[in-house]
Protein backbone atom coordinates (compact mmCIF):
# COMPACT_ATOMS: atom_id res chain seq x y z
CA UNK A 1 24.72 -34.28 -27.88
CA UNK A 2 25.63 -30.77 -26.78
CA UNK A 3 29.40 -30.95 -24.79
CA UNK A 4 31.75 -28.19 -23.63
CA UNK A 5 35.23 -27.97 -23.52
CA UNK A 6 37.59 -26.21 -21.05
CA UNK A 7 40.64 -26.36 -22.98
CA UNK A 8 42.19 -23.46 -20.09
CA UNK A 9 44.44 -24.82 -17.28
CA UNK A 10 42.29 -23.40 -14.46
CA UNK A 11 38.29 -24.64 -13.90
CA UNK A 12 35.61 -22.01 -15.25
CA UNK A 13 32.56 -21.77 -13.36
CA UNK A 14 29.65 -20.60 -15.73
CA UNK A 15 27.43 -18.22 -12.92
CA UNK A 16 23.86 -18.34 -15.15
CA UNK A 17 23.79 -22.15 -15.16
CA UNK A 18 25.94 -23.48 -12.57
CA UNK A 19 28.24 -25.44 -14.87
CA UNK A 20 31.20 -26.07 -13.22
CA UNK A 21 33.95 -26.96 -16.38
CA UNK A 22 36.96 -28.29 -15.49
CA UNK A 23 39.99 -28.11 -16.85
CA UNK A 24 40.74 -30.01 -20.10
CA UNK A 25 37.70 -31.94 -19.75
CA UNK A 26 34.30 -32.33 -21.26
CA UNK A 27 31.11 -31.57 -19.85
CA UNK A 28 28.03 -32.88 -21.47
CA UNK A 29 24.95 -29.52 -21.39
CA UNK A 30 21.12 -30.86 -20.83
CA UNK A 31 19.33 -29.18 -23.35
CA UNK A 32 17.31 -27.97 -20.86
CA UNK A 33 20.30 -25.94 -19.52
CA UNK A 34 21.64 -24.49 -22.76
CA UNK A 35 19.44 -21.37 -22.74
CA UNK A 36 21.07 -20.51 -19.38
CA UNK A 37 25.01 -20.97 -21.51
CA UNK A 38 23.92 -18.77 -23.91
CA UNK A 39 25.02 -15.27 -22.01
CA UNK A 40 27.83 -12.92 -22.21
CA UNK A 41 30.01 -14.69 -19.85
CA UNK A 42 29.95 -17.86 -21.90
CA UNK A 43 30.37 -15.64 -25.35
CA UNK A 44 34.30 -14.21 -23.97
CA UNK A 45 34.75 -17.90 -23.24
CA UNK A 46 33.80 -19.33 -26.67
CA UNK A 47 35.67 -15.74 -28.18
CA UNK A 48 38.96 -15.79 -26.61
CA UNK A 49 38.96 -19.23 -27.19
CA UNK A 50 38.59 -20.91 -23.65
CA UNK A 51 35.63 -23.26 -24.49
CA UNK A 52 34.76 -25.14 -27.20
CA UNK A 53 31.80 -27.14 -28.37
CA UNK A 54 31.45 -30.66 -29.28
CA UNK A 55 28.89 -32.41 -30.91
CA UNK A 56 29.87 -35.78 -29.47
CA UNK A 57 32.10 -36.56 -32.38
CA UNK A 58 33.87 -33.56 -33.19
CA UNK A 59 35.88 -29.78 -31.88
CA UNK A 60 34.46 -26.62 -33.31
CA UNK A 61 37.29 -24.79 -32.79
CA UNK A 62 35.68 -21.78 -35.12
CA UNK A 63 34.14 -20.25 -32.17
CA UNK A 64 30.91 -18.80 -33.99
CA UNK A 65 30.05 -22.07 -35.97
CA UNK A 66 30.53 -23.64 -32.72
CA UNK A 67 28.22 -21.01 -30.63
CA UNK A 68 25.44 -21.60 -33.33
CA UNK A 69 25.73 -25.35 -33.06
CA UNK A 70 25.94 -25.13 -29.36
CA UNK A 71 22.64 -22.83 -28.90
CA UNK A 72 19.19 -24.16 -30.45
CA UNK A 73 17.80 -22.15 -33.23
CA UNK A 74 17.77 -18.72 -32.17
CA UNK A 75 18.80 -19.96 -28.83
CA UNK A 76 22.44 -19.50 -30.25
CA UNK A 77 22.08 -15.49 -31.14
CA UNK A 78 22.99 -13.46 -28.43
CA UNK A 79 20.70 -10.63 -27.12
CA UNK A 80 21.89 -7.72 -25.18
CA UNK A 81 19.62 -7.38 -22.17
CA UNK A 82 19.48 -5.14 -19.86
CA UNK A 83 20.56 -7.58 -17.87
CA UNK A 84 24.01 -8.18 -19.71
CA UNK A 85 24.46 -5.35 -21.21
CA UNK A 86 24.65 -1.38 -21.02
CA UNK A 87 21.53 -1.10 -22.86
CA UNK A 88 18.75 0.54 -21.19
CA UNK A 89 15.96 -1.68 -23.21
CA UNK A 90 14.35 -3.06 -20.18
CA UNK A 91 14.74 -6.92 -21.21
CA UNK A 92 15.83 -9.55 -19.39
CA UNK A 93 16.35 -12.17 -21.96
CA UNK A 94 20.08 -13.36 -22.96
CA UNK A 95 19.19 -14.90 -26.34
CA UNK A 96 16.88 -13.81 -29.28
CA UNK A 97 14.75 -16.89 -29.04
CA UNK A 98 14.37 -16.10 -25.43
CA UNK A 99 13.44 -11.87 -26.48
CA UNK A 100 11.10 -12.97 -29.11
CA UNK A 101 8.61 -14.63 -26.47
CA UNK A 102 9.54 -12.19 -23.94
CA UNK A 103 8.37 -9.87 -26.06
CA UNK A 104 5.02 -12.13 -26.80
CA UNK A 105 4.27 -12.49 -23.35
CA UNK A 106 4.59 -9.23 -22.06
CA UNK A 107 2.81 -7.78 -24.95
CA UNK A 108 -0.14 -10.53 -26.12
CA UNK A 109 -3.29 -9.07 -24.99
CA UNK A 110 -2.31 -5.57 -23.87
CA UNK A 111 -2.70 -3.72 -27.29
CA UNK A 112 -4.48 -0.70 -27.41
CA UNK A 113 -7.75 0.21 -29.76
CA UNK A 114 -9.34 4.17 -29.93
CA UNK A 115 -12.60 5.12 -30.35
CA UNK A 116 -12.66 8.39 -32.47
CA UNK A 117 -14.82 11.39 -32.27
CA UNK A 118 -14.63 14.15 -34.56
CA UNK A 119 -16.71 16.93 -34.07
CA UNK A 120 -16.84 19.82 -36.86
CA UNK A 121 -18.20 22.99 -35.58
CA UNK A 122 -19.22 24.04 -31.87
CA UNK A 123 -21.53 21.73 -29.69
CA UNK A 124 -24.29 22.75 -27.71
CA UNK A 125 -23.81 22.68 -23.79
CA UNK A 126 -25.27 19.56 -22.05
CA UNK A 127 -25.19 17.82 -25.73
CA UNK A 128 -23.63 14.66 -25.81
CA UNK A 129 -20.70 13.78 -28.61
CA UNK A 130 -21.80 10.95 -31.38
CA UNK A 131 -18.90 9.53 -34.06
CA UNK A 132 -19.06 13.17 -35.30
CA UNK A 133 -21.52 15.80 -35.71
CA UNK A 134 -24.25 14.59 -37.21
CA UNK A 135 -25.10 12.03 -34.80
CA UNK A 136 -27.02 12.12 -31.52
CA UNK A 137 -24.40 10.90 -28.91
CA UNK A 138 -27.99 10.39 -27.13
CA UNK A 139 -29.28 8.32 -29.51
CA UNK A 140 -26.56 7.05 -30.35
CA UNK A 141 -23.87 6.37 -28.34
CA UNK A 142 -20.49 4.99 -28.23
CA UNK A 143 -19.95 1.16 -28.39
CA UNK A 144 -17.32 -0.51 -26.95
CA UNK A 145 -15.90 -3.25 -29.20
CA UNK A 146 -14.55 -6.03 -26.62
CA UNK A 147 -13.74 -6.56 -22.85
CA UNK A 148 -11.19 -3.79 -22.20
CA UNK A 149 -10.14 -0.75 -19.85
CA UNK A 150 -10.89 2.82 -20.58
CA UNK A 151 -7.27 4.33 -19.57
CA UNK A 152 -6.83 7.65 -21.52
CA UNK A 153 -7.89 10.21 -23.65
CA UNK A 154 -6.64 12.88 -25.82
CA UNK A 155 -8.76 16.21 -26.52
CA UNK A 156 -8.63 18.55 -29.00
CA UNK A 157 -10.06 21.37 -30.14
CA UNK A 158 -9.79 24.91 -32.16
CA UNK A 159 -9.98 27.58 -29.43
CA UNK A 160 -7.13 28.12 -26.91
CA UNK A 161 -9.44 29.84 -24.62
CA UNK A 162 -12.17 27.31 -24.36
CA UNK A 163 -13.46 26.40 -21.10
CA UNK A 164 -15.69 23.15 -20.30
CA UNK A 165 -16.14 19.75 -18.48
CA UNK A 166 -16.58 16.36 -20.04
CA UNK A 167 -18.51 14.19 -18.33
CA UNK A 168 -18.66 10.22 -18.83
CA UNK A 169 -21.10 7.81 -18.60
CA UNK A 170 -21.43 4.08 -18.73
CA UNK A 171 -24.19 2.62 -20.50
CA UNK A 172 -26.75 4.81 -18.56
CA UNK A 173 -26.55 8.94 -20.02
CA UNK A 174 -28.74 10.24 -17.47
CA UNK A 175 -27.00 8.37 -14.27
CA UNK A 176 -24.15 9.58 -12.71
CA UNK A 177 -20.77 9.76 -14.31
CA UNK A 178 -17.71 7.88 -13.54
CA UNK A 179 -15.18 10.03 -14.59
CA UNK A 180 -15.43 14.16 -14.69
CA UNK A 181 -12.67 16.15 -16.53
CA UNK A 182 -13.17 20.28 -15.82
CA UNK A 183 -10.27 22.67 -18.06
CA UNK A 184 -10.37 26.34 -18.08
CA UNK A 185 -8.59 28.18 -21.24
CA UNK A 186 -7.44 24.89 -22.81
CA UNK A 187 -7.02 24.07 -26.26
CA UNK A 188 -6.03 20.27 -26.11
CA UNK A 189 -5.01 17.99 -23.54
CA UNK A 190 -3.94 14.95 -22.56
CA UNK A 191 -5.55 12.73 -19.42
CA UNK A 192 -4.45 9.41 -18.39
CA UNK A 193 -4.57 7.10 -14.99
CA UNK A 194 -8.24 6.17 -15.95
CA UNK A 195 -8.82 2.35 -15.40
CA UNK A 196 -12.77 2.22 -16.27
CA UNK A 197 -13.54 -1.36 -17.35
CA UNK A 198 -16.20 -2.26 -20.00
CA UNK A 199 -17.81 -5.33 -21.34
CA UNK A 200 -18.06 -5.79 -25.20
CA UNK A 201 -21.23 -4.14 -26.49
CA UNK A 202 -21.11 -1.82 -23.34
CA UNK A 203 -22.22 2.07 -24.03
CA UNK A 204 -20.34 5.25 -23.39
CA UNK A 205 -21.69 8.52 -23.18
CA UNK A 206 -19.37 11.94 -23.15
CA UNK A 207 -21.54 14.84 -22.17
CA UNK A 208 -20.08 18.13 -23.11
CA UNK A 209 -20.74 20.98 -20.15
CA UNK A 210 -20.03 24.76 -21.57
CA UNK A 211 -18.30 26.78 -18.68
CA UNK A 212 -17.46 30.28 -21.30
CA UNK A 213 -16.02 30.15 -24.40
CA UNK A 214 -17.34 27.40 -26.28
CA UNK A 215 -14.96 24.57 -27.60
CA UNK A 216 -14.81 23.99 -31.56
CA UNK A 217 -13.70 21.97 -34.16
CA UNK A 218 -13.24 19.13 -31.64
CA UNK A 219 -11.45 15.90 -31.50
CA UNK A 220 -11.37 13.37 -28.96
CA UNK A 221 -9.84 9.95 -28.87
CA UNK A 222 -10.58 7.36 -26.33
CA UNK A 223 -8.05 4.64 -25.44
CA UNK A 224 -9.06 1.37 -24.34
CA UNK A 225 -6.71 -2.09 -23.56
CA UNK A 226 -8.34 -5.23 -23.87
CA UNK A 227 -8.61 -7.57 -20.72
């Protein structure tokens, strides 16, 4: 049994769950209210001494043995939010159990894997990137691990004069690509808002397109986000 205790002489309504507590009284908290409690507004309460818990037999009048009684697990730990706090951490939760599966559901599925290309030496215009040098992006292409979204890719490369276009190509090298990239006395770069979506075991081609000085010593990492 979870109860509250108004031991004030004026009635405290608790905004987050609706709890009216009235003076002097005891209030008996569902259990599938006490997240709701467990927010800054019910912390000054249970700090300045205003409201107390009660197990049904007994007053914690210690307020922070009686907060951890009162909340379930880490239900009891409180969690500055954005939402309750000054803290610019774009939560809403009030309580740490509440931020740990925040932080599960906004982040299960959407990490982030990179395929790698490292290219030693200059590469011949119309050639197509493999894993690194010594491999025929042609022949041998790119493979794309699981379901996922292209979304960004970084490029680098030795020459700060360098001048090219990327081209890429899904599963077919010789059909048209889906995404063109075109940089004119760039070194390394940085190019995001793609959303290209590939199935697992799908192909990607990069075709490299000279346009002057000759790129060298070249690395390129593609970002992908499962789906």
């Amino acid at each position: 049994m979870k109860r509250l205790k108004n031991t004030t002489g004026a009635d405290l309504f608790h905004d987050n769950s609706g709890i009216n507590l009235i003076s002097g009284q005891y209030i008996e908290v569902d259990e599938s209210i006490v997240y709701r409690c467990l927010d800054t507004q019910m912390w000054n309460w249970f700090d300045n001494g205003d409201v107390i818990f009660n197990d049904g037999t007994s007053d914690y009048t210690n307020k922070y043995e009686g907060w951890h009684r009162f909340g379930s697990y880490a239900f009891g730990i409180p969690f500055l939010s954005e939402t309750n706090s000054t803290r610019n951490n774009d939560f809403t939760s009030i309580s740490v159990q509440e931020a740990i599966e925040e932080s599960k559901s906004t982040t299960e599925g959407k990490s982030r894997f990179v395929i790698g290309i490292i290219h030693n030496g200059t590469i011949g215009d119309e050639d197509y990137f493999g894993y690194n040098e010594l491999i025929n992006g042609y022949d041998t292409p790119l493979l794309v691990a699981k379901d996922s979204t292209f979304v960004e890719f970084t490029f680098s490369n030795q020459k700060d004069n360098a001048s090219y276009s990327l081209y890429f190509f899904r599963n077919d090298p010789d059909g048209t690509p889906f995404l063109t990239v075109s940089k004119t006395d760039t070194q390394y770069f940085v190019y995001t808002g793609i959303s290209q979506n590939f199935n697992s075991g799908d192909r990607i081609y990069v075709q490299y397109i000279d346009n002057g000085i000759n790129a060298s010593d070249i690395g390129i990492n593609l970002y992908f986000r499962p789906i």
